[in-house]
Protein backbone atom coordinates (compact mmCIF):
# COMPACT_ATOMS: atom_id res chain seq x y z
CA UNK A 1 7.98 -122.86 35.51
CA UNK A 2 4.39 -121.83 34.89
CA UNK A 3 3.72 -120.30 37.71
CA UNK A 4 7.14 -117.74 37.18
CA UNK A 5 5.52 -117.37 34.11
CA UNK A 6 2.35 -116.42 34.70
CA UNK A 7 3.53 -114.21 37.48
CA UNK A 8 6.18 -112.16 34.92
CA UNK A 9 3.30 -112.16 32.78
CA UNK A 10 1.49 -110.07 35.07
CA UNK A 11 4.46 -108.04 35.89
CA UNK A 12 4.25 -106.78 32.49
CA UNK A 13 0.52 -105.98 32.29
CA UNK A 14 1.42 -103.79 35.48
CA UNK A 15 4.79 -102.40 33.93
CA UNK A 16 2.35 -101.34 30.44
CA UNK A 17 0.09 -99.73 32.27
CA UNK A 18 2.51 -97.91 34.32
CA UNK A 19 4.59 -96.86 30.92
CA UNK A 20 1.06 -95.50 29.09
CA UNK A 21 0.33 -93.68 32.48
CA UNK A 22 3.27 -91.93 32.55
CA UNK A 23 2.35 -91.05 28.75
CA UNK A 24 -0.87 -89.69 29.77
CA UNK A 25 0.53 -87.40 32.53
CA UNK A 26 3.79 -86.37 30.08
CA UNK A 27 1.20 -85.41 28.17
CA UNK A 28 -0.64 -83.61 30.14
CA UNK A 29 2.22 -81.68 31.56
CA UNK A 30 3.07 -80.83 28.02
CA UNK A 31 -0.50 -79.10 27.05
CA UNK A 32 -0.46 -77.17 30.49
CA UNK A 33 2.78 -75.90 29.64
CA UNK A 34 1.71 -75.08 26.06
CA UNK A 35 -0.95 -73.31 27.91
CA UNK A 36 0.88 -71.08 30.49
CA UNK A 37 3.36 -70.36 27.72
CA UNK A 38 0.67 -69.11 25.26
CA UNK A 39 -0.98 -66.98 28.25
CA UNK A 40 2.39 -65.41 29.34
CA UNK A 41 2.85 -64.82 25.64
CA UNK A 42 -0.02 -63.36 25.27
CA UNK A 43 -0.15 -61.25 28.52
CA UNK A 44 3.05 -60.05 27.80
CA UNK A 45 1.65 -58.32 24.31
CA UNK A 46 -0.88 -57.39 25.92
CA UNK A 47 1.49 -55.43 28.77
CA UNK A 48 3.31 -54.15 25.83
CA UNK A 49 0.09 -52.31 23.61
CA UNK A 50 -0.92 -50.92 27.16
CA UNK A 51 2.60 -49.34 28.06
CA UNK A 52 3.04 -48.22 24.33
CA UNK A 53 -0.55 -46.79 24.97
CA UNK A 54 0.23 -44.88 27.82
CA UNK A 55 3.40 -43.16 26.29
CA UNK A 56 0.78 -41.99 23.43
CA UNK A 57 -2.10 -40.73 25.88
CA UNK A 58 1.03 -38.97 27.40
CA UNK A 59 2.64 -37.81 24.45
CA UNK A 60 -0.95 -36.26 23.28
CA UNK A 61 -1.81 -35.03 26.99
CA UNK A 62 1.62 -32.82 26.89
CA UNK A 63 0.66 -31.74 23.11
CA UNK A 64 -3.13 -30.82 24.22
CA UNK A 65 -1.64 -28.93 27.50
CA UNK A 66 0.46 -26.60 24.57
CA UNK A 67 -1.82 -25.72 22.33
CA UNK A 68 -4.07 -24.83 25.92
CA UNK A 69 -0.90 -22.12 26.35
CA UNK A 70 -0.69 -21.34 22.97
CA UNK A 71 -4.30 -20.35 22.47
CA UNK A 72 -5.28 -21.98 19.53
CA UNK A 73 -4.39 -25.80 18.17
CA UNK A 74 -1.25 -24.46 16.30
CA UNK A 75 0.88 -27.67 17.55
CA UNK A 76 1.84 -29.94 14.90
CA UNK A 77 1.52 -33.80 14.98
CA UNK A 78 4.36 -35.02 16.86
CA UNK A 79 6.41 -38.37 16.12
CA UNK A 80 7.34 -40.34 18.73
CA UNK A 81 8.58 -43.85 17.24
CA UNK A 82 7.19 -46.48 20.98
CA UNK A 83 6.47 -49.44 19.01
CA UNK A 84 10.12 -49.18 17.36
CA UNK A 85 11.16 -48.18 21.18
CA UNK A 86 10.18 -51.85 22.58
CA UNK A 87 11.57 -53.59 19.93
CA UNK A 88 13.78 -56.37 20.92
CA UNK A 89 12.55 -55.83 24.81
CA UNK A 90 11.96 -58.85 27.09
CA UNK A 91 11.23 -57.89 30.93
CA UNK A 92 8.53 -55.36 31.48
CA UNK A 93 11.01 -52.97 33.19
CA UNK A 94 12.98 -52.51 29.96
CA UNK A 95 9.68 -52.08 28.01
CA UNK A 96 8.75 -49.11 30.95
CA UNK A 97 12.39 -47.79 30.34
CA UNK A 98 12.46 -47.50 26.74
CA UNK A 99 8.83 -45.83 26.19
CA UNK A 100 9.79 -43.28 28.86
CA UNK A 101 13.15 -42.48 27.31
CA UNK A 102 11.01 -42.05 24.06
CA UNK A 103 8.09 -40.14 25.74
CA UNK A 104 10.74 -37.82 27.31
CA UNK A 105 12.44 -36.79 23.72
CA UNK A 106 8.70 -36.84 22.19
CA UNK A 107 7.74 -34.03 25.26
CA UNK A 108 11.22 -32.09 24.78
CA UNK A 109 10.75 -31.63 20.86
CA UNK A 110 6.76 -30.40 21.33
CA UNK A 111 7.79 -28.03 23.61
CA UNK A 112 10.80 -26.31 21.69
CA UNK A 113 8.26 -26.31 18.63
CA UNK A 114 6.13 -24.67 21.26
CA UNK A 115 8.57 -22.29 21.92
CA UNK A 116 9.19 -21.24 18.48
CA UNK A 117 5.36 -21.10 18.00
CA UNK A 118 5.12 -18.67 21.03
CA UNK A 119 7.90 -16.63 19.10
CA UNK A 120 6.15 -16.37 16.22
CA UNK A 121 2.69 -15.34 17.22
CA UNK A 122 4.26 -12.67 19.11
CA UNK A 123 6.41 -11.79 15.97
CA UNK A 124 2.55 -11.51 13.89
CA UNK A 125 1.06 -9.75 16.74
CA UNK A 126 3.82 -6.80 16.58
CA UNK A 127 4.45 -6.89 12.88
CA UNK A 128 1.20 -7.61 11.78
CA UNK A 129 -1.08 -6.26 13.95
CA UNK A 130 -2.64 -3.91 11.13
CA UNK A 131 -2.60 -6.88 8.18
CA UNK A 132 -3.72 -9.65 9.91
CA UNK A 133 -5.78 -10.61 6.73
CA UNK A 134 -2.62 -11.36 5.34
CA UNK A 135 -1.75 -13.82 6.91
CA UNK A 136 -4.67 -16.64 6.83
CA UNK A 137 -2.36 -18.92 7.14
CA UNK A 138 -1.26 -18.32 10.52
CA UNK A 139 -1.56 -22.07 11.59
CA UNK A 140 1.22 -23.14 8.79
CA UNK A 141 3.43 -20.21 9.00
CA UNK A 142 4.10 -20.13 12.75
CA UNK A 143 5.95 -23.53 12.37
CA UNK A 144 8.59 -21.78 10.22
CA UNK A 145 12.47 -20.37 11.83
CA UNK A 146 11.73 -17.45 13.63
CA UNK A 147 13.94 -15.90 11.63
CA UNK A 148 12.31 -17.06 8.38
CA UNK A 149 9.12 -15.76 9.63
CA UNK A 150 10.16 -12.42 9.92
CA UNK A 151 11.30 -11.81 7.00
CA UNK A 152 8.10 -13.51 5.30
CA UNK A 153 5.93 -11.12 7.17
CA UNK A 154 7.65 -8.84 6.19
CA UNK A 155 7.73 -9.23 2.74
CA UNK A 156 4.07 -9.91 2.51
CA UNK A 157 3.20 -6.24 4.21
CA UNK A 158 5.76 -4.75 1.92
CA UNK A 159 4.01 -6.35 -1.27
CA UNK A 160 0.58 -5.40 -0.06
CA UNK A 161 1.91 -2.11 0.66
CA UNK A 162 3.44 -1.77 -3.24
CA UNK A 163 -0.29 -3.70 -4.46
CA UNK A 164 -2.22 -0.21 -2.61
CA UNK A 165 0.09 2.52 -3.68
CA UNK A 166 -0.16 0.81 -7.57
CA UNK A 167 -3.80 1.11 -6.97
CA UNK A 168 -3.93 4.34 -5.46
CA UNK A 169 -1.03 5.72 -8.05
CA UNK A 170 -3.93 3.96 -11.37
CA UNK A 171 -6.38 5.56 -9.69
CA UNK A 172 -5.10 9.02 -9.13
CA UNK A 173 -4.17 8.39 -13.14
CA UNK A 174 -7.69 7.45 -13.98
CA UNK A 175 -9.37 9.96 -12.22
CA UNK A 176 -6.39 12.84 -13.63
CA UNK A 177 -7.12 11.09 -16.86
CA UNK A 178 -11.30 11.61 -16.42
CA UNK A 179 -10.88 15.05 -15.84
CA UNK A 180 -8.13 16.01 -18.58
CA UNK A 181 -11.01 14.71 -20.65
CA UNK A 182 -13.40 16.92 -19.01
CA UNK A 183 -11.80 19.88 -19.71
CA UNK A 184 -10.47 19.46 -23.58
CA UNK A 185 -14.48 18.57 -23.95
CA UNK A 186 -15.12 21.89 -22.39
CA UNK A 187 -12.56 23.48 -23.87
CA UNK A 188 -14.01 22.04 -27.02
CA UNK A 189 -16.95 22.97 -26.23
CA UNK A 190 -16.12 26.52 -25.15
CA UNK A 191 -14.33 27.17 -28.85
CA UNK A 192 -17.49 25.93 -30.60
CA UNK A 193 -19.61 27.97 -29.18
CA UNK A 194 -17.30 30.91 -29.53
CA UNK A 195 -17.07 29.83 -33.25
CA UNK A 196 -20.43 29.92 -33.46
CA UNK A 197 -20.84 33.39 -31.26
CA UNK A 198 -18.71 34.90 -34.26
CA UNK A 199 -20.40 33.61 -36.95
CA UNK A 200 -23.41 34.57 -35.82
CA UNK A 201 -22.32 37.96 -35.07
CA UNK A 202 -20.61 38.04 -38.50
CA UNK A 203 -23.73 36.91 -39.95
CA UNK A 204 -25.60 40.10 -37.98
CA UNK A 205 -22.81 42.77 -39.14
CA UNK A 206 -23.67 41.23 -42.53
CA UNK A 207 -27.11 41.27 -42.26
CA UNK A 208 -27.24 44.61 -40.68
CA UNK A 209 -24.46 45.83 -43.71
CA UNK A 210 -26.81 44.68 -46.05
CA UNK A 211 -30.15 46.25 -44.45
CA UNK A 212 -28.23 49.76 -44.31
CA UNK A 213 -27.13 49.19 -47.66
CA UNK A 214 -30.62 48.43 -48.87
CA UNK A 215 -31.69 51.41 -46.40
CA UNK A 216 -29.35 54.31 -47.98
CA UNK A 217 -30.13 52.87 -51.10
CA UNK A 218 -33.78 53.53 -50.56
CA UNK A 219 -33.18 57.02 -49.23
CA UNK A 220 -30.82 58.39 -52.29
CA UNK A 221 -33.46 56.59 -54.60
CA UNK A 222 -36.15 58.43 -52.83
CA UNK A 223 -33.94 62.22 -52.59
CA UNK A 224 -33.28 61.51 -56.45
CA UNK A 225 -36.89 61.08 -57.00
CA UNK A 226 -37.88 64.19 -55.03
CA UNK A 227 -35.04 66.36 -56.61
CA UNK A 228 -36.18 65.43 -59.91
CA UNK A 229 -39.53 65.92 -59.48
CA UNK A 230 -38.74 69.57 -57.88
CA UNK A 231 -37.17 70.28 -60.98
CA UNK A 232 -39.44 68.96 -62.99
CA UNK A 233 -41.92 70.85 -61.23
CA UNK A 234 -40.01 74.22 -61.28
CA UNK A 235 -39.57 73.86 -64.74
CA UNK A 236 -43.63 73.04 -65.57
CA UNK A 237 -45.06 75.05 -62.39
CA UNK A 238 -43.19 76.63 -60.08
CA UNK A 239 -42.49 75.79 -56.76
CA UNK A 240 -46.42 75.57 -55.13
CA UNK A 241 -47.22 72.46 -58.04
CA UNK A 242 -44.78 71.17 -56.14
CA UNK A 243 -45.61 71.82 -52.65
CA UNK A 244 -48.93 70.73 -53.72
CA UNK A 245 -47.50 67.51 -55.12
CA UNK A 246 -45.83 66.90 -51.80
CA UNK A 247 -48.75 67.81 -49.63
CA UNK A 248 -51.05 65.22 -51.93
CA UNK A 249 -52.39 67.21 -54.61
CA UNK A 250 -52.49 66.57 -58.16
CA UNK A 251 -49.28 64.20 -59.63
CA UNK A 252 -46.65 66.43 -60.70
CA UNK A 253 -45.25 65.35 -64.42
CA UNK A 254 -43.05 63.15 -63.93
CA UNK A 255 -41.69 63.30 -67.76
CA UNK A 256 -38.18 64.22 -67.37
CA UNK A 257 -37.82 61.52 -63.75
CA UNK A 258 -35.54 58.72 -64.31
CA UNK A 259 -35.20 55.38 -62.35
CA UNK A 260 -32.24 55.03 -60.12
CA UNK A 261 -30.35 52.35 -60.42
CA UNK A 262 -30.34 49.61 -57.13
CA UNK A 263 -27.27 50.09 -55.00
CA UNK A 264 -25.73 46.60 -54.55
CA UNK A 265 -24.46 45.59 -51.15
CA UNK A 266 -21.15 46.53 -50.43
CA UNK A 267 -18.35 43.84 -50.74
CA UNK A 268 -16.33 43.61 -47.60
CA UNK A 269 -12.54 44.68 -48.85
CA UNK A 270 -11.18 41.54 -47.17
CA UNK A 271 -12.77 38.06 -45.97
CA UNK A 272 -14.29 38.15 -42.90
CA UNK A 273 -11.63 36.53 -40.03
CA UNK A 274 -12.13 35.03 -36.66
CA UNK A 275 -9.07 35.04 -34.33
């Protein structure tokens, strides 16, 4: 009996240790699995940022290779949805599959709005060729309907064409305007001094009225004078006192001479007019 016992007794020390071995390599089975699950997790994101990355570099390739055609970076950003593409994908092949399906519709849609670009610069070049200062904003418009861009280049020459003829039409005005003002001021001008002519001319005839007044005046004063003084001198000595008066001899008498009276100026009949 005690030697069965001691020998199941060391059956069980070898059956433990076998149990807590089996433990050990359970458990190392488990972390290695952990492991390779965690790298094939991670591998697998790592597959899907670089296919998701290549339908991007694509996508912008095809948009770089338009705006290369178009002349100018006219293309608009273009949205292509990859991340929401791979969504719910397991196997790399369907991951492949889906960005290229989205890649595809991403390069069809650049190149119609390429299209309709194209159309629209040629549109500016053959409306617009002579107002191309209108139309700064080239880059925005030529992402409108062709249809819609025509008829805003079109309105925009019209405008500009209404904005110079106002101009021209004010400053036709202005200038019409200046020289209406020139003239009434010379006109102006021209009837002062004629006013002035005439009143100096009617100041002359006055003047000159006057002087010729004064003048005959001065004569009939003087004939009186020497028709009085004849007389007197016929009447005191005969006609040689007076010749000898006249030729500066002695006085004659000069009792019987009387002043004559100042003529006054004449008084014109009517006012003096200026037409």
């Amino acid at each position: 009996l005690a030697a069965a016992k001691q020998h199941a007794l060391s059956q069980t020390e070898s059956i433990d240790l076998l149990f807590r071995t089996i433990d050990d390599i359970s458990a190392e089975a488990r972390r290695v699995r952990l492991e390779l699950h965690n790298l094939v997790k991670a591998r697998k994101e790592e597959l899907r940022g670089e296919i998701v990355a290549g339908g991007i570099a694509a996508l912008r390739e095809h948009v770089a290779a338009l705006n290369t055609r178009l002349g100018k970076s006219y293309m608009p950003t273009i949205a292509a949805d990859f991340a929401g593409a791979i969504k719910g994908k397991r196997s790399i092949d369907s991951l492949r599959d889906a960005v290229s399906t989205t890649l595809a519709n991403a390069k069809i849609e650049a190149s119609a709005i390429a299209d309709k670009i194209d159309t629209n610069l040629k549109t500016l070049r053959e409306l617009a060729a002579d107002h191309a200062f209108l139309f700064a904003d080239a880059a925005q418009i030529v992402l409108k309907a062709p249809d819609d861009l025509t008829m805003l280049v079109k309105s925009r020459i019209a405008d500009h064409k209404a904005a110079e003829e106002k101009k021209e039409a004010e400053t036709r005005e202005r200038i019409r305007a200046e020289e209406q003002a020139k003239a009434e001021k010379a006109a102006r001008e021209q009837v002062e001094h004629e006013q002035r002519e005439a009143e100096a001319k009617i100041k002359l005839e006055e003047h000159l009225t006057t002087s010729q007044q004064r003048e005959d005046a001065r004569q009939a004063e003087i004939a009186g004078a020497v028709l009085a003084v004849r007389a007197n001198a016929e009447s005191h000595g005969g006609q040689d006192e007076f010749d000898n008066w006249r030729q500066g001899g002695t006085a004659a008498p000069v009792a019987n001479v009387v002043p004559m009276r100042q003529a006054q100026p004449a008084t014109p009949a009517t006012p003096p007019t200026l037409t």
